[in-house]
Protein backbone atom coordinates (compact mmCIF):
# COMPACT_ATOMS: atom_id res chain seq x y z
CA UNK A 1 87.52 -21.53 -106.72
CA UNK A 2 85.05 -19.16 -105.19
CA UNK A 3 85.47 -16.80 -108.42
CA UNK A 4 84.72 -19.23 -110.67
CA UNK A 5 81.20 -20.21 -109.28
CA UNK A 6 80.77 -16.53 -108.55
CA UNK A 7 81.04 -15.77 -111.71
CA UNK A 8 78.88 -18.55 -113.17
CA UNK A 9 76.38 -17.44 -110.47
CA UNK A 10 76.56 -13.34 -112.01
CA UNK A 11 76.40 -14.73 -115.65
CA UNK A 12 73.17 -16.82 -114.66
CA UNK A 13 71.89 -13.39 -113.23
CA UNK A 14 72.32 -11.53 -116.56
CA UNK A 15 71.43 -14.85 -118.68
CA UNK A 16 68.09 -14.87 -116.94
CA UNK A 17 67.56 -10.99 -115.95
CA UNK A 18 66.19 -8.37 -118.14
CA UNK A 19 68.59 -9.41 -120.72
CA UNK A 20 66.98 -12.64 -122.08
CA UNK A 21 64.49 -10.31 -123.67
CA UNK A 22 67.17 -9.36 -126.29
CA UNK A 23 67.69 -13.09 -127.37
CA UNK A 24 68.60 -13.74 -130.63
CA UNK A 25 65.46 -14.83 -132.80
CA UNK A 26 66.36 -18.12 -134.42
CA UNK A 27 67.86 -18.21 -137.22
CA UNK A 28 64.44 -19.03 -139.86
CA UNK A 29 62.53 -16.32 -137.56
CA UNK A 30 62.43 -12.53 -138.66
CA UNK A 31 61.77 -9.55 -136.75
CA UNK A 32 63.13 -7.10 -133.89
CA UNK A 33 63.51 -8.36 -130.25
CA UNK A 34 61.20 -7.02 -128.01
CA UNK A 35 62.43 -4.00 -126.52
CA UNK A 36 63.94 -3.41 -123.28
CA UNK A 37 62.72 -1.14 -120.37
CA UNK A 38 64.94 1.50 -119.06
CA UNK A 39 63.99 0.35 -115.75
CA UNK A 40 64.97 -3.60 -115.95
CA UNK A 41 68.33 -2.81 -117.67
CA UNK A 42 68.86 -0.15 -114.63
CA UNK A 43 67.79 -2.47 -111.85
CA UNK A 44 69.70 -5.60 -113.63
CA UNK A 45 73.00 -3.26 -113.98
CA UNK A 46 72.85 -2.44 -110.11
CA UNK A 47 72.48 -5.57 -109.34
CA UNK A 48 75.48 -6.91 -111.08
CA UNK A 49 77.46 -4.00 -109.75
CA UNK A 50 76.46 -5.38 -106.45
CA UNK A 51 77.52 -8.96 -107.03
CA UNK A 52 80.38 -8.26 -108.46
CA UNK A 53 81.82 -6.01 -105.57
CA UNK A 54 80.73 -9.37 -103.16
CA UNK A 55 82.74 -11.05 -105.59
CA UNK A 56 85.71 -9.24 -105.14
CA UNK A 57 85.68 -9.33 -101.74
CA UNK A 58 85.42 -12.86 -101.84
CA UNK A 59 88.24 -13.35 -103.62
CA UNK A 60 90.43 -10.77 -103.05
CA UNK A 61 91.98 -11.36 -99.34
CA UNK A 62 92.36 -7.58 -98.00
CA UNK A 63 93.83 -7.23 -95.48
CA UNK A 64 92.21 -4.16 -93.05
CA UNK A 65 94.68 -1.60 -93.85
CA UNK A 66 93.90 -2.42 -97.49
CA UNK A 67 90.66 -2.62 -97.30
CA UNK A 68 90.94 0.82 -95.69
CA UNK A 69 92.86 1.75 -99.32
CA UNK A 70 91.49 -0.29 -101.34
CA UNK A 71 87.60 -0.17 -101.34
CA UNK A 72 87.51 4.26 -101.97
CA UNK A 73 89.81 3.49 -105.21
CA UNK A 74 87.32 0.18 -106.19
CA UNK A 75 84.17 2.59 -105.73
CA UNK A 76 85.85 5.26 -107.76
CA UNK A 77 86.71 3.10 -110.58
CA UNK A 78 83.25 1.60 -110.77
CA UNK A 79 81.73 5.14 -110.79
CA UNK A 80 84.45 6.22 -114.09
CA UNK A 81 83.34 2.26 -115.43
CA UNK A 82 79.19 3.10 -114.77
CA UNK A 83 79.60 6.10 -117.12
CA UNK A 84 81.24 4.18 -119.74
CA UNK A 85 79.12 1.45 -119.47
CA UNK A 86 76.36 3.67 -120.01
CA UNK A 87 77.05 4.50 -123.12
CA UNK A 88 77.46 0.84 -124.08
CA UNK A 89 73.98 0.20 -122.77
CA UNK A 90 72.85 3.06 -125.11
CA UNK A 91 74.47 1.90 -128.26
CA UNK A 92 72.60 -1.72 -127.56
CA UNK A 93 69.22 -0.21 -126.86
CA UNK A 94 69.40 1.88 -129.72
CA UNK A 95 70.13 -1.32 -131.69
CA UNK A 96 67.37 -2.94 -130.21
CA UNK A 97 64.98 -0.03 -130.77
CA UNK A 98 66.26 -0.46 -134.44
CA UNK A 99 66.50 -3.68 -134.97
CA UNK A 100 64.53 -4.58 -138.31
CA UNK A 101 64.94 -1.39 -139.93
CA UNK A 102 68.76 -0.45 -139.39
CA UNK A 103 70.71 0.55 -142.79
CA UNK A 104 74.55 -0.94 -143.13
CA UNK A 105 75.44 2.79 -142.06
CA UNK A 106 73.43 2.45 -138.77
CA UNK A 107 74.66 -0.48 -138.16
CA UNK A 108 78.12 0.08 -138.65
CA UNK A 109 78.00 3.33 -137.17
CA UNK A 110 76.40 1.28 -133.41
CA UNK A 111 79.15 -1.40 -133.61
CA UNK A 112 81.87 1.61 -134.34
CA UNK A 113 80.61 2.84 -130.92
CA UNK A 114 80.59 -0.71 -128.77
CA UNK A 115 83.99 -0.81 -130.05
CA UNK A 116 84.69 2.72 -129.08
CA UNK A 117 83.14 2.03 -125.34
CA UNK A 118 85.36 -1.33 -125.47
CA UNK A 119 88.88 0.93 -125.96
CA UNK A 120 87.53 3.05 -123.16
CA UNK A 121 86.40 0.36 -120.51
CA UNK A 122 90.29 -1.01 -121.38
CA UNK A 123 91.95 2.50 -120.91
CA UNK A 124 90.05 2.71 -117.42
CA UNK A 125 91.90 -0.50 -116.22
CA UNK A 126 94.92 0.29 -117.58
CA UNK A 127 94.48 3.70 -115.74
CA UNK A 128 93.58 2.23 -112.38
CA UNK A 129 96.02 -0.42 -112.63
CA UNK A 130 98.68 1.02 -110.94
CA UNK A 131 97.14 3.04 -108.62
CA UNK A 132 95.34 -0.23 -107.55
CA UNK A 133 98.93 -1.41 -107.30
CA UNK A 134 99.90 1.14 -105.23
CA UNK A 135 97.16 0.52 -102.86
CA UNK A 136 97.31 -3.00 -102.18
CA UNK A 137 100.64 -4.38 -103.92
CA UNK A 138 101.52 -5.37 -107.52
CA UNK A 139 99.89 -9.50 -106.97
CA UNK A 140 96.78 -8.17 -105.38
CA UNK A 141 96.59 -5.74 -108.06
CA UNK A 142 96.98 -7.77 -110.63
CA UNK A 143 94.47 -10.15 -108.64
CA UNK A 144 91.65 -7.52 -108.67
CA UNK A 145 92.27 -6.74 -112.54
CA UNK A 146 92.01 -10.53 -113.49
CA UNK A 147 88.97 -11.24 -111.30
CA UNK A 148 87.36 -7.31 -113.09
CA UNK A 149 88.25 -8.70 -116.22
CA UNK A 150 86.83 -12.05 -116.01
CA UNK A 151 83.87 -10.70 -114.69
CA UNK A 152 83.54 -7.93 -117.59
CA UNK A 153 84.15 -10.36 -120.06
CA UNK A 154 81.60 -12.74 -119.02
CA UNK A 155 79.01 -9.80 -119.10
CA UNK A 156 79.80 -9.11 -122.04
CA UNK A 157 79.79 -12.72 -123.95
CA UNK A 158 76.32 -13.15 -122.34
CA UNK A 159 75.47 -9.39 -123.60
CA UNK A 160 76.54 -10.47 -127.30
CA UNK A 161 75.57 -13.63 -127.33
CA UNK A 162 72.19 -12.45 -126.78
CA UNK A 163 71.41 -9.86 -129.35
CA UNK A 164 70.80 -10.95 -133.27
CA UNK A 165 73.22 -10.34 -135.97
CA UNK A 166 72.69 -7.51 -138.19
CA UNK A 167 72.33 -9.50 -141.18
CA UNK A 168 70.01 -11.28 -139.74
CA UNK A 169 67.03 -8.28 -139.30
C-alpha cells in the first residue's frame, strides 16, 4: 500500500533529519544530547508537513469536487495542529537544553506537558472529524483520520524513541 511505504519513507526522514541529534546515549554513557538548532527542527517540521500532505493525496482518492472541499479544511487543521505541535517541540527542546541537570520536578513537570499537547493534538481530530466527514463522506473521513493518525504516531515513536530517559541523565 502506497501509505505504508510513505510512511516508512517520512519516518526515515525524521530518523535521519535533525532529529538523530537527540539519540539516546547508550545506556553505560552519561551526559546531555547535543542540542538542537531552532533552525533544523523548523526546516525538518516543514518538511514533514510537506510529505505528509503528498501522502494524503496519495492515498486519499478525492474526487475534484472534494478536493475543492477538502484541501481548505486539511490546510486549516494543519495550521490549529502546527500550533500545538509547537508547543510539543518546546517541551522536548527544553528537555534537551536540560538534559543532565533536570530535578524529578522538571522532569515531571515536561512530561505533564507532552501529555498535555498529546490530549490536545487528540481533541483537534476529534474536532475536525466530522467536519472532515461532512466534506468528503463518513469512509473518506475516516480514511484521512487513519492515514493522520498513522502518520502522527509514527512521528512520534521516532520522536520518543530518540530522546534518553530521565533516569538515565
Amino acid at each position: 500500500m502506497k501509505a505504508q511505504l510513505g510512511v516508512a519513507l517520512l519516518v526515515a526522514c525524521v530518523a535521519s533529519g535533525g532529529f538523530a541529534s537527540a539519540q539516546a546515549p547508550p545506556p553505560q554513557t552519561q551526559g546531555a544530547p547535543p542540542a538542537l538548532s531552532q533552525q533544523d527542527v523548523d526546516l525538518l517540521r516543514k518538511d514533514l508537513r510537506s510529505q505528509k500532505k503528498q501522502l494524503v493525496a496519495q492515498n486519499l482518492k478525492l474526487t475534484d469536487e472534494e478536493a475543492t472541499k477538502f484541501w481548505p479544511i486539511y490546510d486549516q487543521y494543519t495550521a490549529e495542529l502546527v500550533k500545538i505541535n509547537n508547543k510539543k517541540y518546546a517541551v522536548i527542546q527544553q528537555y534537551a537544553n536540560g538534559y543532565g541537570s533536570l530535578t524529578g520536578e522538571q522532569a515531571m513537570s515536561l512530561m505533564k506537558q507532552w501529555m498535555e499537547v498529546d490530549i490536545a493534538a487528540a481533541q483537534l481530530r476529534a474536532k475536525y472529524l466530522p467536519i472532515v466527514a461532512k466534506a468528503i463522506g463518513d469512509t473518506k473521513a475516516a480514511t484521512f483520520a487513519q492515514i493522520d493518525r498513522r502518520i502522527a504516531l509514527m512521528i512520534e515513536l521516532q520522536l520518543a524513541s530518540r530522546l534518553p530517559l530521565a533516569q538515565s541523565q
